[in-house]
Protein backbone atom coordinates (compact mmCIF):
# COMPACT_ATOMS: atom_id res chain seq x y z
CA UNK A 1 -18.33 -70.64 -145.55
CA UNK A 2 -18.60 -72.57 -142.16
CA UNK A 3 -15.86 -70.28 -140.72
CA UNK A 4 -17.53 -67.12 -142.16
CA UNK A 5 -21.27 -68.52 -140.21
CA UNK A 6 -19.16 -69.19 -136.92
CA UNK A 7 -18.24 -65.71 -136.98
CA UNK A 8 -21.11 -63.91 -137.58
CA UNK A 9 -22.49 -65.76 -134.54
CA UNK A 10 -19.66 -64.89 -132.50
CA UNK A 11 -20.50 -61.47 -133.59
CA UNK A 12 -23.84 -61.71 -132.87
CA UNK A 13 -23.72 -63.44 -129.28
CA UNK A 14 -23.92 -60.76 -126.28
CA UNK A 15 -23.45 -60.91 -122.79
CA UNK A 16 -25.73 -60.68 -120.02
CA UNK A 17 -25.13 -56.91 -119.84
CA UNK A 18 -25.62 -56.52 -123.62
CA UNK A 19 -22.48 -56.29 -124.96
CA UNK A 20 -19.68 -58.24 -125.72
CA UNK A 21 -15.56 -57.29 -124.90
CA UNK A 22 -16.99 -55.06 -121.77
CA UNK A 23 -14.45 -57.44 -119.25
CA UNK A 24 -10.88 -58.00 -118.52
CA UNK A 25 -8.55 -60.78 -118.06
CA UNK A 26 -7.09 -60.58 -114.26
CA UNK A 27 -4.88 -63.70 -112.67
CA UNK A 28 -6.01 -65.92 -115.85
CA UNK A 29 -9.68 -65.46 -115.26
CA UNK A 30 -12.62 -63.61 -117.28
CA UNK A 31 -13.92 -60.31 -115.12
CA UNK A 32 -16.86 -58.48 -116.38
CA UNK A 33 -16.14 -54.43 -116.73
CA UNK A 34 -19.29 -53.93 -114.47
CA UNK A 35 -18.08 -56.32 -111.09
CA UNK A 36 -14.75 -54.29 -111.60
CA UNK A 37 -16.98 -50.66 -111.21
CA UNK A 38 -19.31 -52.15 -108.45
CA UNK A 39 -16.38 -53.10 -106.78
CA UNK A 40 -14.80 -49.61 -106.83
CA UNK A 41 -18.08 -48.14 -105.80
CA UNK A 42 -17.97 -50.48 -102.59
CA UNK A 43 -14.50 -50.52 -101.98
CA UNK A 44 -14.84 -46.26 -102.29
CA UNK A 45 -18.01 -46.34 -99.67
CA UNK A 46 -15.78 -48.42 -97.08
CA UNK A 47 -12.77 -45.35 -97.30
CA UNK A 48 -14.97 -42.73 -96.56
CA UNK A 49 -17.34 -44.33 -94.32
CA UNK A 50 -13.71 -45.24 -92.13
CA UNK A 51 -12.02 -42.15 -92.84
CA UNK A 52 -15.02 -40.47 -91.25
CA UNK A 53 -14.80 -42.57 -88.34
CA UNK A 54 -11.05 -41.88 -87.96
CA UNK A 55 -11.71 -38.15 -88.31
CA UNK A 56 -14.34 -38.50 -85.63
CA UNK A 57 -12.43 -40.36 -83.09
CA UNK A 58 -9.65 -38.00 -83.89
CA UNK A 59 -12.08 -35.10 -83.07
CA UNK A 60 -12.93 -36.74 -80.24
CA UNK A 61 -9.55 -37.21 -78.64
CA UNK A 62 -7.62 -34.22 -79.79
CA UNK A 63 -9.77 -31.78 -81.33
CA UNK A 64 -9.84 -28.48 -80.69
CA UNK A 65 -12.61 -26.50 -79.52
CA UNK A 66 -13.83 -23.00 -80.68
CA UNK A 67 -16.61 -21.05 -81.65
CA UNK A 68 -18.35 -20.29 -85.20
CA UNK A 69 -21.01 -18.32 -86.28
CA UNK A 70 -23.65 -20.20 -88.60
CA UNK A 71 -23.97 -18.31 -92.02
CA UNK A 72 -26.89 -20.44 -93.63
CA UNK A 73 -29.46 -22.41 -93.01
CA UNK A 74 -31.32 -24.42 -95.76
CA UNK A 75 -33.59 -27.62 -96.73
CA UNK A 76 -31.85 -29.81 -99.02
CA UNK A 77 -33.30 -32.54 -100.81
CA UNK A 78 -36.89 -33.78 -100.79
CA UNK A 79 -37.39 -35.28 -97.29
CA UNK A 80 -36.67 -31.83 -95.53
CA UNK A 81 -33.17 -32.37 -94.19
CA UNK A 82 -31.73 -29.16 -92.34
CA UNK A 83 -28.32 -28.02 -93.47
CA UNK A 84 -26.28 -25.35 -91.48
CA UNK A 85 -23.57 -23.64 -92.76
CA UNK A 86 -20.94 -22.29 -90.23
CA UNK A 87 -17.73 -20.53 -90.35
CA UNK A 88 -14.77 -20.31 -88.06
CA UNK A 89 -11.06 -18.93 -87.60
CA UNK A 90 -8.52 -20.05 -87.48
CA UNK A 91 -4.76 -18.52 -87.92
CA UNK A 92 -6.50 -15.68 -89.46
CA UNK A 93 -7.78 -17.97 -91.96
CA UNK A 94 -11.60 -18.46 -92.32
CA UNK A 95 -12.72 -21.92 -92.48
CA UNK A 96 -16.46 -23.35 -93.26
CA UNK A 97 -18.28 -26.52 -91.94
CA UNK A 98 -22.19 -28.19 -91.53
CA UNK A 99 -24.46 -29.56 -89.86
CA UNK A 100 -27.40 -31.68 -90.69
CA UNK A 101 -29.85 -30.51 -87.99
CA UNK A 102 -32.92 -28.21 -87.18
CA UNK A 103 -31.71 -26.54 -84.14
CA UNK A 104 -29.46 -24.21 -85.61
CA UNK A 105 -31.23 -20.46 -86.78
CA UNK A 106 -28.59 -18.05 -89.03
CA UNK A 107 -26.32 -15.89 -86.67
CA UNK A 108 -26.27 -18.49 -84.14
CA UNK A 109 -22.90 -19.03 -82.05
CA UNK A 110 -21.96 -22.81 -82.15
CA UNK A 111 -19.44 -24.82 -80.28
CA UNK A 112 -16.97 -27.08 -82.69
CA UNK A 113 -14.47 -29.37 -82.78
CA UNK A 114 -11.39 -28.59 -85.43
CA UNK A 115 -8.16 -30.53 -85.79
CA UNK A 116 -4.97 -28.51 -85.31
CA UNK A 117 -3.42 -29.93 -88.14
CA UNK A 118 -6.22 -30.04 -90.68
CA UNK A 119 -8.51 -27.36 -89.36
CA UNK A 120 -10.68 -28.43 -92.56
CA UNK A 121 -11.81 -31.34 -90.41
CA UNK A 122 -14.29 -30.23 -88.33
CA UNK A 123 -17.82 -31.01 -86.62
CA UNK A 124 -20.58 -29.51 -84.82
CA UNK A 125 -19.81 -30.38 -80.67
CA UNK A 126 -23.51 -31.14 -80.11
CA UNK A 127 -23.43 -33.44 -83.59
CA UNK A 128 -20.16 -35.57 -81.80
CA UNK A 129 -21.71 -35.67 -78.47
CA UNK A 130 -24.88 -37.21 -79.87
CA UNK A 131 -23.32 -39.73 -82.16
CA UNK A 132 -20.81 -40.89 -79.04
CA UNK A 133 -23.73 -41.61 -76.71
């Protein structure tokens, strides 16, 4: 009877998150489930945020530049952010960037920097120059 009562409170206790089982054991210690996703969320943000950087140094020391012709502008989201489409050649292949700005109308002929090996990475000239000031 005692044993059968000590399990249905074990049954019944809960986390702080509402749920019991939702962790791991890692290096003999207890981990929640939920530090393990914030911590992939974080960890995720600091890649891209320095794989941007990379790219834009890269840009910046080796890039290659050439003219496209923007193909869209649009508002995105609600706080009325500009996005530009543009495309460019390269190789006979087409390839497509953006910019977030308002300077940009639809036919426009824009300046960018591509890199030879990835011409996939690629920015706006005017965008690099103002973020190197």
């Amino acid at each position: 009877m005692e044993l059968l009562k000590q399990l249905s409170e074990k049954q019944m206790k809960k986390d702080k998150f509402g749920f019991e089982g939702g962790s791991i054991i890692l290096w003999n210690k207890k981990i929640s489930l939920i530090w393990i996703i914030l911590i992939g969320i974080v960890l995720h943000f600091i890649i891209v945020v320095i794989q941007n950087e990379i790219d834009n140094n890269d840009l910046n020391r080796i890039g290659i530049e050439t003219s496209a012709i923007v193909k869209d502008v649009r508002k995105i989201g609600s706080k009325g952010v500009i996005r530009c489409s543009y495309t460019f050649r390269v190789n006979n292949l087409i390839y497509t960037g953006s910019v977030d700005d308002d300077y940009y109308k639809t036919g426009d002929t824009i300046q960018i920097l591509y890199l030879k090996k990835s011409p996939e990475v690629n920015r706006d000239k005017k965008f690099l120059d103002k973020i190197n000031k």
